[in-house]
PDB file of N, CA and C in Angstrom:
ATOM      1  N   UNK A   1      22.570  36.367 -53.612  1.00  0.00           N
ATOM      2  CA  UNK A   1      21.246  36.110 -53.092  1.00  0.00           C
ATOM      3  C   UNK A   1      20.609  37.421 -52.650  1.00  0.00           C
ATOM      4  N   UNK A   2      19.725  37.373 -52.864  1.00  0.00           N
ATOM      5  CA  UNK A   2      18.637  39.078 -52.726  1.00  0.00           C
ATOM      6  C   UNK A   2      16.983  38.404 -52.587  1.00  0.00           C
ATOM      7  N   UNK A   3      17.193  39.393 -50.764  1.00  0.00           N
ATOM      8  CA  UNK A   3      15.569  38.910 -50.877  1.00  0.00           C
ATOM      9  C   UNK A   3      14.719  39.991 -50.721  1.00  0.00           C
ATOM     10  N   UNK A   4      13.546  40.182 -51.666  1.00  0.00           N
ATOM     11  CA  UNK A   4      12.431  41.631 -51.418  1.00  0.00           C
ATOM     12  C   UNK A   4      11.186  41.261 -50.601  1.00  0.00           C
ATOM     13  N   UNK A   5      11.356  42.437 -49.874  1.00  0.00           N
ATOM     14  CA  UNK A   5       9.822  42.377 -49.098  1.00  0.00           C
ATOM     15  C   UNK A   5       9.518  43.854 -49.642  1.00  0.00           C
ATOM     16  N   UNK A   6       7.808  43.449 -49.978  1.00  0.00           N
ATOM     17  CA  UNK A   6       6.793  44.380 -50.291  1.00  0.00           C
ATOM     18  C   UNK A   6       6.590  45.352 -48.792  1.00  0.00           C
ATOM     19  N   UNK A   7       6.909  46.800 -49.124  1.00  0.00           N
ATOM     20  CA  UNK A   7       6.703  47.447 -48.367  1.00  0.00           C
ATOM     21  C   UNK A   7       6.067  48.828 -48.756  1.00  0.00           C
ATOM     22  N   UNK A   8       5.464  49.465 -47.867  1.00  0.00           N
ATOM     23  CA  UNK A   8       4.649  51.001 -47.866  1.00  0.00           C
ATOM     24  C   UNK A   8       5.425  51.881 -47.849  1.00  0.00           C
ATOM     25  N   UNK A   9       6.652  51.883 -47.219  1.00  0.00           N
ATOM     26  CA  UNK A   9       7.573  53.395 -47.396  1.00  0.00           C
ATOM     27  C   UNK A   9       8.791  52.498 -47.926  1.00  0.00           C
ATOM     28  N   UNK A  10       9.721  53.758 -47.458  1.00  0.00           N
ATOM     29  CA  UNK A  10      11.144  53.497 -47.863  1.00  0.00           C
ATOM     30  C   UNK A  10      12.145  53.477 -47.275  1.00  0.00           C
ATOM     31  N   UNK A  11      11.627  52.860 -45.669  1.00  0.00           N
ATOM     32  CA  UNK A  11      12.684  52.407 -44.600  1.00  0.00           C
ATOM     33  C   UNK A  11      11.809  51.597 -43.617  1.00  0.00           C
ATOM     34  N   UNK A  12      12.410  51.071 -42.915  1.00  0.00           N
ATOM     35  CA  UNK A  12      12.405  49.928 -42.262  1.00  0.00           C
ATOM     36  C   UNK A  12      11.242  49.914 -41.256  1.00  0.00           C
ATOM     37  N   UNK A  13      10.693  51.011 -40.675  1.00  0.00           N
ATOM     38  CA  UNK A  13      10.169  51.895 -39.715  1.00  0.00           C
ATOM     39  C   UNK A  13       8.710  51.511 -40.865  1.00  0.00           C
ATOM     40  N   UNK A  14       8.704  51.451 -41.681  1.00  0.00           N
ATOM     41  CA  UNK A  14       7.032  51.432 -42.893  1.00  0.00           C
ATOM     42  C   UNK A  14       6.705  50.201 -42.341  1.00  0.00           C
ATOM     43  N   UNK A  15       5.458  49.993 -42.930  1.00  0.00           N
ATOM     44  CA  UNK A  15       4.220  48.888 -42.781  1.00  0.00           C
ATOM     45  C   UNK A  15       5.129  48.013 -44.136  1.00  0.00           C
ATOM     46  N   UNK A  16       4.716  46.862 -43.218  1.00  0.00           N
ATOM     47  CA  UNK A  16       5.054  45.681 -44.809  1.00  0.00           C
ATOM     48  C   UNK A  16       3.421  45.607 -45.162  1.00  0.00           C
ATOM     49  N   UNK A  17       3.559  45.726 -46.625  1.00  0.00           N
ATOM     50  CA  UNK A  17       2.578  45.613 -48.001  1.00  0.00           C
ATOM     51  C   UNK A  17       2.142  44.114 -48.196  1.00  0.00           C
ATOM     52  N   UNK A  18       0.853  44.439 -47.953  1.00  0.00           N
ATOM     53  CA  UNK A  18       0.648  42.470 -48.059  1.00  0.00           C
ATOM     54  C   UNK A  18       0.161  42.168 -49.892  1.00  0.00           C
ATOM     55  N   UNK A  19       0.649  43.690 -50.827  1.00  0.00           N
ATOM     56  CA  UNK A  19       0.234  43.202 -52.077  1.00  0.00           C
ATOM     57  C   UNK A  19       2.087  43.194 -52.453  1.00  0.00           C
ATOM     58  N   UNK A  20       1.989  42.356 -53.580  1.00  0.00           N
ATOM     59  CA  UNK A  20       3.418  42.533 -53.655  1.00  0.00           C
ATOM     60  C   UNK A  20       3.426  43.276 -55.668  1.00  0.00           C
ATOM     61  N   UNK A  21       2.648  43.593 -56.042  1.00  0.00           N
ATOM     62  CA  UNK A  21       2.329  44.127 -57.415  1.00  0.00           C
ATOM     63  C   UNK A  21       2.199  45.556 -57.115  1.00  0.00           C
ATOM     64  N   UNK A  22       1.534  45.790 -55.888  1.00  0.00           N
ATOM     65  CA  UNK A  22       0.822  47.114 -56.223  1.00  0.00           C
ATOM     66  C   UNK A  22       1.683  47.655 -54.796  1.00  0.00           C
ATOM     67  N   UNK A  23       2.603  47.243 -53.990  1.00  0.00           N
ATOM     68  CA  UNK A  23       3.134  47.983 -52.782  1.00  0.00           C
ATOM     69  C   UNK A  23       4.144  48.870 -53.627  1.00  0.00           C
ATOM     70  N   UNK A  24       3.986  50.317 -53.047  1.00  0.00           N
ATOM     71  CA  UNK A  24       4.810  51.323 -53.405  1.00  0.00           C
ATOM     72  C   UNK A  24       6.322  50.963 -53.304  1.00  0.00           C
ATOM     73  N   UNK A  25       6.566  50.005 -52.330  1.00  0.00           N
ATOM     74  CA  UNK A  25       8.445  50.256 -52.324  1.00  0.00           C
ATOM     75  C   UNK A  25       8.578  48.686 -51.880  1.00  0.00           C
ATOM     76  N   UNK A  26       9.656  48.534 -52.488  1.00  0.00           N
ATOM     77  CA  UNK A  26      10.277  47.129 -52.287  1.00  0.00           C
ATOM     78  C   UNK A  26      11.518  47.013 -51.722  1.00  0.00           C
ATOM     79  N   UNK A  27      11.845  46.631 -50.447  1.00  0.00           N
ATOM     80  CA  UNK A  27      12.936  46.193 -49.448  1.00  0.00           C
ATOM     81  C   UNK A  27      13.792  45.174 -50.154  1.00  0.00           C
ATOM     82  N   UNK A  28      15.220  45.544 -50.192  1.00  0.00           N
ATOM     83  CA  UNK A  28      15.878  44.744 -50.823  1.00  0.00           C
ATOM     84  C   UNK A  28      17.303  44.149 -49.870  1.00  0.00           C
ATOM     85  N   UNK A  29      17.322  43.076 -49.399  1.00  0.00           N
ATOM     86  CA  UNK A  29      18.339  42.372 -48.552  1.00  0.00           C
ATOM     87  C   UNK A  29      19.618  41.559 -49.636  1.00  0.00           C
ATOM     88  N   UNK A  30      20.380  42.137 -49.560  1.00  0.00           N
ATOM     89  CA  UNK A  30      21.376  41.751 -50.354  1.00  0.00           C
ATOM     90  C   UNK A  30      21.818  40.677 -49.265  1.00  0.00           C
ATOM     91  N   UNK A  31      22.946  39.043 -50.354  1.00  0.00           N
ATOM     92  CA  UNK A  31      22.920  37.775 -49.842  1.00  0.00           C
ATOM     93  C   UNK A  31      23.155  38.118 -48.087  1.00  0.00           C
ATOM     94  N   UNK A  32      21.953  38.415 -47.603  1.00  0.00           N
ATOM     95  CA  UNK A  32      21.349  38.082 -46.132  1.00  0.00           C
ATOM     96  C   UNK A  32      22.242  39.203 -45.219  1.00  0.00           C
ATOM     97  N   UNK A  33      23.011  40.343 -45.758  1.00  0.00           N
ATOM     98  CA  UNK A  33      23.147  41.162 -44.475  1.00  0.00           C
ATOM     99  C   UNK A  33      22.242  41.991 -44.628  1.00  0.00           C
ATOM    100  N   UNK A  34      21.490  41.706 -43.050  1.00  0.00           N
ATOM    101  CA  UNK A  34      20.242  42.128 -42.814  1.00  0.00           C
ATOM    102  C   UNK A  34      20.494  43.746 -42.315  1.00  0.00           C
ATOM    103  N   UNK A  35      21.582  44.095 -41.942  1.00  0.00           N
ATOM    104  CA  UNK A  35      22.321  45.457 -41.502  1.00  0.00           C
ATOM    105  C   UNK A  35      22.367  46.353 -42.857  1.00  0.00           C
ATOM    106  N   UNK A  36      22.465  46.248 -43.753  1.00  0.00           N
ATOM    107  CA  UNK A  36      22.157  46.664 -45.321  1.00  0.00           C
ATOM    108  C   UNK A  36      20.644  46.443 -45.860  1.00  0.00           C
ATOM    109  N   UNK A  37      20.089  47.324 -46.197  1.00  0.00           N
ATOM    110  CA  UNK A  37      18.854  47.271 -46.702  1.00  0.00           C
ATOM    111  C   UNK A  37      18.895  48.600 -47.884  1.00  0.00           C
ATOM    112  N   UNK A  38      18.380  48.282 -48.948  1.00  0.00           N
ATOM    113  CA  UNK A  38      17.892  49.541 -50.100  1.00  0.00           C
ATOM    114  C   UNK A  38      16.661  49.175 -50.177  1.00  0.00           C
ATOM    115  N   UNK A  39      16.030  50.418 -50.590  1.00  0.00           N
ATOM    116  CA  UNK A  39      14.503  50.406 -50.769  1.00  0.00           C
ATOM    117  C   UNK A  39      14.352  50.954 -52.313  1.00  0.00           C
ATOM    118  N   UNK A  40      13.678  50.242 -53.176  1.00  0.00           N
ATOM    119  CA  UNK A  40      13.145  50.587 -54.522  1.00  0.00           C
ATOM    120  C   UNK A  40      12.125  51.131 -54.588  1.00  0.00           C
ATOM    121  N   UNK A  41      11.473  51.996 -55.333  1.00  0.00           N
ATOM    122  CA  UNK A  41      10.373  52.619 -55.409  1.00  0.00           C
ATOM    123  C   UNK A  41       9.835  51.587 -56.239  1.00  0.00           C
ATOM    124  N   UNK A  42       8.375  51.290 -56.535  1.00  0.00           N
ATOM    125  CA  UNK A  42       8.089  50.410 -57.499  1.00  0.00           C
ATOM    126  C   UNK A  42       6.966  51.069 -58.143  1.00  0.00           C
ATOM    127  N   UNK A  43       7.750  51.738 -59.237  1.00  0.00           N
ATOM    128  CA  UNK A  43       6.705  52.554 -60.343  1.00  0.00           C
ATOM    129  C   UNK A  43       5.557  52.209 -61.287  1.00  0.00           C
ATOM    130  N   UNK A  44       5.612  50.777 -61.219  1.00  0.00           N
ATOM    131  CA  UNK A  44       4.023  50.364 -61.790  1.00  0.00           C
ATOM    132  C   UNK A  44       3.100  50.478 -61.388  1.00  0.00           C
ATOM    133  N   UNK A  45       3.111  50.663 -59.815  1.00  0.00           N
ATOM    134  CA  UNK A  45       1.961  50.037 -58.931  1.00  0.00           C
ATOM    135  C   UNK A  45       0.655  50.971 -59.078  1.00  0.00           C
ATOM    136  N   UNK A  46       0.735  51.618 -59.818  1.00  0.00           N
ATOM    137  CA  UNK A  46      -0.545  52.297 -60.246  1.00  0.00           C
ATOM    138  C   UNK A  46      -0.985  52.086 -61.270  1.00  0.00           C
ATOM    139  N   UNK A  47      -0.182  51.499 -62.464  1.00  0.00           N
ATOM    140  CA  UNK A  47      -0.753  50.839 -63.817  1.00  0.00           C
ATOM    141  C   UNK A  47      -1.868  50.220 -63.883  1.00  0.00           C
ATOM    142  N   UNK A  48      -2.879  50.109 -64.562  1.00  0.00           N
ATOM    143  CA  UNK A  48      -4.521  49.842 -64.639  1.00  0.00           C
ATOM    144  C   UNK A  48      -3.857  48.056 -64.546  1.00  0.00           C
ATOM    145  N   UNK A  49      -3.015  47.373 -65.586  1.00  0.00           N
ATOM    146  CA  UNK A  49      -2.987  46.008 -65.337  1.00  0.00           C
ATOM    147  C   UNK A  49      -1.728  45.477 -65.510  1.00  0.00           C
ATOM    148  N   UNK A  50      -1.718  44.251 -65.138  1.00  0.00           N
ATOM    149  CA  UNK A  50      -0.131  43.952 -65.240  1.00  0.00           C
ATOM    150  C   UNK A  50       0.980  44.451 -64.211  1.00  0.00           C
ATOM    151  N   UNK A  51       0.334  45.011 -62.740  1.00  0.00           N
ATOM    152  CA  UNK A  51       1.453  45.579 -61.882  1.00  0.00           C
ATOM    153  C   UNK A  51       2.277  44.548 -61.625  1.00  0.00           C
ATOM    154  N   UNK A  52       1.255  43.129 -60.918  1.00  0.00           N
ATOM    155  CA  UNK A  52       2.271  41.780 -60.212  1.00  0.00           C
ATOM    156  C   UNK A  52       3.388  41.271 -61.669  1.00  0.00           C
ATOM    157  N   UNK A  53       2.713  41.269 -62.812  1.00  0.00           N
ATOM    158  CA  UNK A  53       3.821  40.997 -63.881  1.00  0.00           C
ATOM    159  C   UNK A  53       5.218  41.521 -64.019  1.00  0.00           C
ATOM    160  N   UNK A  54       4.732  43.286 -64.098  1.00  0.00           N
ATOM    161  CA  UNK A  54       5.869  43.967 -64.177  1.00  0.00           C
ATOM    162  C   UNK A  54       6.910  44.152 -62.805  1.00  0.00           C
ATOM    163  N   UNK A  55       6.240  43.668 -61.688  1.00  0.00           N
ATOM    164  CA  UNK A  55       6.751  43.493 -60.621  1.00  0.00           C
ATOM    165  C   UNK A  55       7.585  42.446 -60.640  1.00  0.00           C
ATOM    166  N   UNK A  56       7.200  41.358 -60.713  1.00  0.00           N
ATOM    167  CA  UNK A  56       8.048  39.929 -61.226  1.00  0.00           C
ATOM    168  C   UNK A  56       8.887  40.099 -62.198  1.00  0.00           C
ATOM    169  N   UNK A  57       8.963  40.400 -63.141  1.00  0.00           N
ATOM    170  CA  UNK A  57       9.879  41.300 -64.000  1.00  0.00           C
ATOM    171  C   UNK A  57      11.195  41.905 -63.313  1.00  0.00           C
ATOM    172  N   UNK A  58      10.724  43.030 -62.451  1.00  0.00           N
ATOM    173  CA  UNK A  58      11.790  43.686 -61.758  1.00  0.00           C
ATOM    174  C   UNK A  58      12.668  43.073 -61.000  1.00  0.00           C
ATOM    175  N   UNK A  59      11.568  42.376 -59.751  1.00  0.00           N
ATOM    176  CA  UNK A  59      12.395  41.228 -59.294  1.00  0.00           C
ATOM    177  C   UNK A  59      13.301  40.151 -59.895  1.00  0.00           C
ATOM    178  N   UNK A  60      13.006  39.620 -61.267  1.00  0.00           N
ATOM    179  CA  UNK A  60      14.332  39.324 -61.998  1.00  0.00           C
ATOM    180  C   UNK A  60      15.344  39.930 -62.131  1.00  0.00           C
ATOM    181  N   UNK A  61      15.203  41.141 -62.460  1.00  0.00           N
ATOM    182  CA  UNK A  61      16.258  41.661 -62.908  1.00  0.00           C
ATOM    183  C   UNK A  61      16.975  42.600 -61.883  1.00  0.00           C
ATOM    184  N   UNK A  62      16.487  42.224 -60.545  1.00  0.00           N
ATOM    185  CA  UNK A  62      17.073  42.726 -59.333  1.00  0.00           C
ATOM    186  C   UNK A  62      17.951  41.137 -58.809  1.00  0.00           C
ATOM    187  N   UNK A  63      17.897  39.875 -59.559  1.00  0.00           N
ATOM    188  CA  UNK A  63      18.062  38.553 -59.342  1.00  0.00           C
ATOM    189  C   UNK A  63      17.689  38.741 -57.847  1.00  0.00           C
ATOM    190  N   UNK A  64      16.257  38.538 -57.661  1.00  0.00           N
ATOM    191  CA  UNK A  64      15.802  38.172 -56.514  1.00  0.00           C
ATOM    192  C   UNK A  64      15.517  36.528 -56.139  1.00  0.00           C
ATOM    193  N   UNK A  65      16.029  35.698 -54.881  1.00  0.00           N
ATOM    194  CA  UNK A  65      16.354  34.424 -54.982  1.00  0.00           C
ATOM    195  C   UNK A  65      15.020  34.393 -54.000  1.00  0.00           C
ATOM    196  N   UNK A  66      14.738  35.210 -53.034  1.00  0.00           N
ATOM    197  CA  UNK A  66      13.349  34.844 -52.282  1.00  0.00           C
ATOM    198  C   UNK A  66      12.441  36.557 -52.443  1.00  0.00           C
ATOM    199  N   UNK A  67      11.454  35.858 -52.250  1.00  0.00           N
ATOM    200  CA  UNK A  67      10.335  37.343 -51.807  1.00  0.00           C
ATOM    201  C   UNK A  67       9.448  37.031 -50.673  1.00  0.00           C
ATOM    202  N   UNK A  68       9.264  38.139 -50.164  1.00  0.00           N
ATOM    203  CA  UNK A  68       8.362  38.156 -49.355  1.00  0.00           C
ATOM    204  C   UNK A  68       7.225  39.016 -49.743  1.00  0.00           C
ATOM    205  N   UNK A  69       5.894  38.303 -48.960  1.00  0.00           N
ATOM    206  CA  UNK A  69       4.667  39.554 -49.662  1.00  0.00           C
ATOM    207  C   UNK A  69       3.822  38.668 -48.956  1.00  0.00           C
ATOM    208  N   UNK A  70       2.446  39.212 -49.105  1.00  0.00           N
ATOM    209  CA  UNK A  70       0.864  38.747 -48.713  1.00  0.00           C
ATOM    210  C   UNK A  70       0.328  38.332 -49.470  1.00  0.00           C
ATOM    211  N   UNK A  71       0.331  38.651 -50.688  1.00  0.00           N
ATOM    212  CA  UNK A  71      -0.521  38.504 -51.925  1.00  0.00           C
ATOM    213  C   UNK A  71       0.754  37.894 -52.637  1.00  0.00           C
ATOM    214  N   UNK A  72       0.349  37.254 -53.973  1.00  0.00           N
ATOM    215  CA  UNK A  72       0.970  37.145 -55.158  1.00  0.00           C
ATOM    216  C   UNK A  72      -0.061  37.285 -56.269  1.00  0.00           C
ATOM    217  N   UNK A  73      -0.208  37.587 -57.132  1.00  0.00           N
ATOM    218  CA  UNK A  73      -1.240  37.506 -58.540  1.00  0.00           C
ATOM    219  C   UNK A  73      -1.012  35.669 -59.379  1.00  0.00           C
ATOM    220  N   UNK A  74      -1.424  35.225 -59.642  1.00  0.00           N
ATOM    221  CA  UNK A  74      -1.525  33.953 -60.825  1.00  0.00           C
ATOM    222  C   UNK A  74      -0.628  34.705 -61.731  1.00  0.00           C
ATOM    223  N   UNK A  75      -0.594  35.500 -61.987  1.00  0.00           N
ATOM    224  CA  UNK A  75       0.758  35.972 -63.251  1.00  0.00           C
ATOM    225  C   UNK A  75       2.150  36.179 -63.228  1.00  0.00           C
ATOM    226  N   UNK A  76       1.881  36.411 -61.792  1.00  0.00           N
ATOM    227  CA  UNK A  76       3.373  36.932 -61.592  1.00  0.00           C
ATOM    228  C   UNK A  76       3.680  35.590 -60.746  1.00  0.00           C
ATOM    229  N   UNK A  77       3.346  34.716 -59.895  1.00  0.00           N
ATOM    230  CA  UNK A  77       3.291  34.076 -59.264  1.00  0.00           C
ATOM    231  C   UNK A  77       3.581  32.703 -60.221  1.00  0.00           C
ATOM    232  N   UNK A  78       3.373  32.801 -61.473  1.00  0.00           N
ATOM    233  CA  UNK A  78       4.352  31.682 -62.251  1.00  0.00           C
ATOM    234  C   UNK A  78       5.125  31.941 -62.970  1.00  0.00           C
ATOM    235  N   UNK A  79       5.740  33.063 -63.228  1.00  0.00           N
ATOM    236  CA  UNK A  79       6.846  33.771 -63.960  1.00  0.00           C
ATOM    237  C   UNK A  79       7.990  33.572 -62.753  1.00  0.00           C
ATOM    238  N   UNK A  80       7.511  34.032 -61.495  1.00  0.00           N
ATOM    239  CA  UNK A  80       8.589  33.607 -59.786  1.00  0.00           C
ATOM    240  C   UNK A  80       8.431  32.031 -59.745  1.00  0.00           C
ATOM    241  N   UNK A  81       8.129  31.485 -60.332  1.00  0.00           N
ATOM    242  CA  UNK A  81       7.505  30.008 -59.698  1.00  0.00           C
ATOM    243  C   UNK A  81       9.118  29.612 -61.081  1.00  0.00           C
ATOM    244  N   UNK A  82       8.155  29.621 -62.333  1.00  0.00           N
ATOM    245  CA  UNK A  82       9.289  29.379 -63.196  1.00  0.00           C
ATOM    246  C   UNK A  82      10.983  30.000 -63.198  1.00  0.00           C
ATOM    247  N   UNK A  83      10.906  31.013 -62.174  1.00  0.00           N
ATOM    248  CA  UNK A  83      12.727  31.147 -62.138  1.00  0.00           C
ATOM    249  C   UNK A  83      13.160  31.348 -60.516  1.00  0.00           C
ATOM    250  N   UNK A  84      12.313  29.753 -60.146  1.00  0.00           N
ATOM    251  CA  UNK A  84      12.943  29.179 -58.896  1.00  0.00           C
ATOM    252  C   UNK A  84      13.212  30.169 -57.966  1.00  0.00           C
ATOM    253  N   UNK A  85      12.215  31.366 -57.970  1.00  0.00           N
ATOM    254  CA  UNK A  85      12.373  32.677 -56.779  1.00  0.00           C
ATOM    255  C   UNK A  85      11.362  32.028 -55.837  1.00  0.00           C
ATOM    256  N   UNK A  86      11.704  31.953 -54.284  1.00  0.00           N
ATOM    257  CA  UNK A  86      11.241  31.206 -53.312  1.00  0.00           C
ATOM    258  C   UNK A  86      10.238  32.256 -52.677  1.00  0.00           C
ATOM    259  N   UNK A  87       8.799  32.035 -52.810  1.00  0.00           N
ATOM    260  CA  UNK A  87       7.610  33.388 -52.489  1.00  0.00           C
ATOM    261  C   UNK A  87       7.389  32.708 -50.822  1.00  0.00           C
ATOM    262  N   UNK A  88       7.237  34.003 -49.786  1.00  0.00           N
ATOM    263  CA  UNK A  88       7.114  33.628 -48.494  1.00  0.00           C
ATOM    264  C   UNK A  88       5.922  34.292 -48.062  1.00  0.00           C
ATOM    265  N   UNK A  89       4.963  34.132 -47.896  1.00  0.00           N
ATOM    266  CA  UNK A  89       3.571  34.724 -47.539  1.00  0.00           C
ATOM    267  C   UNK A  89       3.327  35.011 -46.302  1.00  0.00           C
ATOM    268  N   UNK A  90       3.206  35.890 -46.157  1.00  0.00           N
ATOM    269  CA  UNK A  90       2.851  36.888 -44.394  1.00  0.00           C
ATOM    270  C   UNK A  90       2.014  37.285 -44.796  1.00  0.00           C
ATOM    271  N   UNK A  91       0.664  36.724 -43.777  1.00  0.00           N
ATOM    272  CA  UNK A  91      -0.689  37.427 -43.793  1.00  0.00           C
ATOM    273  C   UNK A  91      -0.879  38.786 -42.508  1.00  0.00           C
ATOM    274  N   UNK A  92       0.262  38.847 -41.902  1.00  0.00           N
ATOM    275  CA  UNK A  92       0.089  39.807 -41.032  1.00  0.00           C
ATOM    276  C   UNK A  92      -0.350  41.681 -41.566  1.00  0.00           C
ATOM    277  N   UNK A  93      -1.067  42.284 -41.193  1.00  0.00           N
ATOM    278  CA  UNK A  93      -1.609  43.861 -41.992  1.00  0.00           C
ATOM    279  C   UNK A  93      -0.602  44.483 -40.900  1.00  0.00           C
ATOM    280  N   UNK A  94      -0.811  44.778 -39.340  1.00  0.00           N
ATOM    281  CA  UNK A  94      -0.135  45.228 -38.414  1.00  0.00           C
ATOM    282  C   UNK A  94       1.832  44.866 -38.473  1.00  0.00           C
ATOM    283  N   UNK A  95       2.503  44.883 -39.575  1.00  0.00           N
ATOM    284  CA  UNK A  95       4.009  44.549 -39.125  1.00  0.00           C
ATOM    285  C   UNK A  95       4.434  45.176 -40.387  1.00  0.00           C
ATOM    286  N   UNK A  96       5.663  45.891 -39.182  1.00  0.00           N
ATOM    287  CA  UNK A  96       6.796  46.894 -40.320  1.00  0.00           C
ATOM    288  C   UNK A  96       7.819  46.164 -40.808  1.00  0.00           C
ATOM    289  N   UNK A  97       9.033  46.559 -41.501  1.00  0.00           N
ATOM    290  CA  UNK A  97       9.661  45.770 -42.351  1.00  0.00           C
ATOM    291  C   UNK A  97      10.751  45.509 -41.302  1.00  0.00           C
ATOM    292  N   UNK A  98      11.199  46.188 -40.337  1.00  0.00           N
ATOM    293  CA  UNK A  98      11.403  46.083 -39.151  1.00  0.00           C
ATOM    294  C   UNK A  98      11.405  44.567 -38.416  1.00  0.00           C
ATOM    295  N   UNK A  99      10.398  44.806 -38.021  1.00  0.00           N
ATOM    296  CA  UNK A  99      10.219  43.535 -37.510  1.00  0.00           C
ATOM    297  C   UNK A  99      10.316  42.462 -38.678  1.00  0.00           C
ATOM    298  N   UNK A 100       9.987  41.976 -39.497  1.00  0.00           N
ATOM    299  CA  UNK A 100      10.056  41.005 -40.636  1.00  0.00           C
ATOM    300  C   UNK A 100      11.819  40.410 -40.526  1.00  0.00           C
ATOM    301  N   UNK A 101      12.837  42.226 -40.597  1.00  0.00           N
ATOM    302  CA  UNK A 101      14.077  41.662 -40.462  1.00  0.00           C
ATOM    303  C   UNK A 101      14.099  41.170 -39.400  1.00  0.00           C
ATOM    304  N   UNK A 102      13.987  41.666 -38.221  1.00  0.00           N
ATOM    305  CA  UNK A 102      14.268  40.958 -36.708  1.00  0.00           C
ATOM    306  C   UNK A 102      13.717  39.405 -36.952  1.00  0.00           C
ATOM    307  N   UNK A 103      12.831  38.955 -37.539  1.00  0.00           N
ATOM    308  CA  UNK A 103      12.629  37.512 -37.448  1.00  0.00           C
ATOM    309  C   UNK A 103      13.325  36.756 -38.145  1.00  0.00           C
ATOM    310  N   UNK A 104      13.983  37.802 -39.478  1.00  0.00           N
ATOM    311  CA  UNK A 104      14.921  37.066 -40.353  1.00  0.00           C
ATOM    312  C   UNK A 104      16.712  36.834 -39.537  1.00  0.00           C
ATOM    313  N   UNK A 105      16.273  37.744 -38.833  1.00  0.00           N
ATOM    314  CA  UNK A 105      17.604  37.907 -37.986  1.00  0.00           C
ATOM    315  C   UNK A 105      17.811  36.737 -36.878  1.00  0.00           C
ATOM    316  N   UNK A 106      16.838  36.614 -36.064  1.00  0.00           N
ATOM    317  CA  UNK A 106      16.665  35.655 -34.950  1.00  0.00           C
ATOM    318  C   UNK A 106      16.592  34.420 -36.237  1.00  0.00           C
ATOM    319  N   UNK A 107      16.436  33.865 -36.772  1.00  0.00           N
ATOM    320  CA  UNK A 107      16.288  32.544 -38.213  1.00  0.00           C
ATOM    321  C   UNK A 107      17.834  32.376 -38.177  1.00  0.00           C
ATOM    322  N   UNK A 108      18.120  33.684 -38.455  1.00  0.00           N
ATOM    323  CA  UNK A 108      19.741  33.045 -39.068  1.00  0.00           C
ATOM    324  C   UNK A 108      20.487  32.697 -37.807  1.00  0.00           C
ATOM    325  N   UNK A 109      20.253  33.475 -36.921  1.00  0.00           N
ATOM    326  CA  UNK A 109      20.924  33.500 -35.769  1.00  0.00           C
ATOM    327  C   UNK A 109      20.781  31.952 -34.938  1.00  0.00           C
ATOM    328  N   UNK A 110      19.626  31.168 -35.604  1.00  0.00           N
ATOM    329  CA  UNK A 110      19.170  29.750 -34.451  1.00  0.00           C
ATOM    330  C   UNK A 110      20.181  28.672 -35.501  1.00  0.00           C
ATOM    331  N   UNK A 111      20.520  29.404 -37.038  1.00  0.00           N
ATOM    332  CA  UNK A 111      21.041  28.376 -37.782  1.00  0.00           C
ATOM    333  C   UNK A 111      22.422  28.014 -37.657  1.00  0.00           C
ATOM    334  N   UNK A 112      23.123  29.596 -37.057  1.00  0.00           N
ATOM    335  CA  UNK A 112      24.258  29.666 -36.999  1.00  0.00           C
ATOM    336  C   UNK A 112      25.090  29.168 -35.721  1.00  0.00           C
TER     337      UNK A 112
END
């Protein structure tokens, strides 16, 4: 299980990205230890079209089981829809990836 959140840098301390096509780096939580994090650069996000596609793309082939983001595109958003990747929408602009884990952290922590 691997979940990505769209983010602005490439540690934890960055702004979470409320686009998930066009955010420079993607946070990657391997099956839920939240103490482990890699950050991907995401090299499309400047491509004239097709970033959320080729983004959804990646995220396959990173077998991503959830995402997080603000945005999704109609393109990429049924390519994730069709391979049962679970999209979680945060409209927040003000929150680092940081905090996002701390809430994922306190979640697991009320389940356990």
């Amino acid at each position: 299980m691997k979940t990505i959140i769209s983010a602005t840098g490439n540690n934890i301390n960055s702004q979470f990205d409320l686009r998930f096509g066009r955010a420079p780096y993607f946070c990657v939580i391997e099956n839920g230890n939240l103490e482990h994090v890699t950050f991907y650069k995401n090299h499309i996000l400047n491509s004239e079209k097709d970033a959320g596609i080729s983004a959804a793309k990646n995220a396959l082939k990173l077998k991503a089981t959830k995402i997080i983001s603000g945005e999704y595109g109609n393109h990429s958003k049924k390519i994730l829809d069709a391979n049962n990747i679970q999209l979680i929408m945060i409209s927040e602009e003000n929150c680092t990836i940081k905090d996002i884990l701390d809430r994922l952290k306190n979640k697991q922590n009320k389940t356990n």
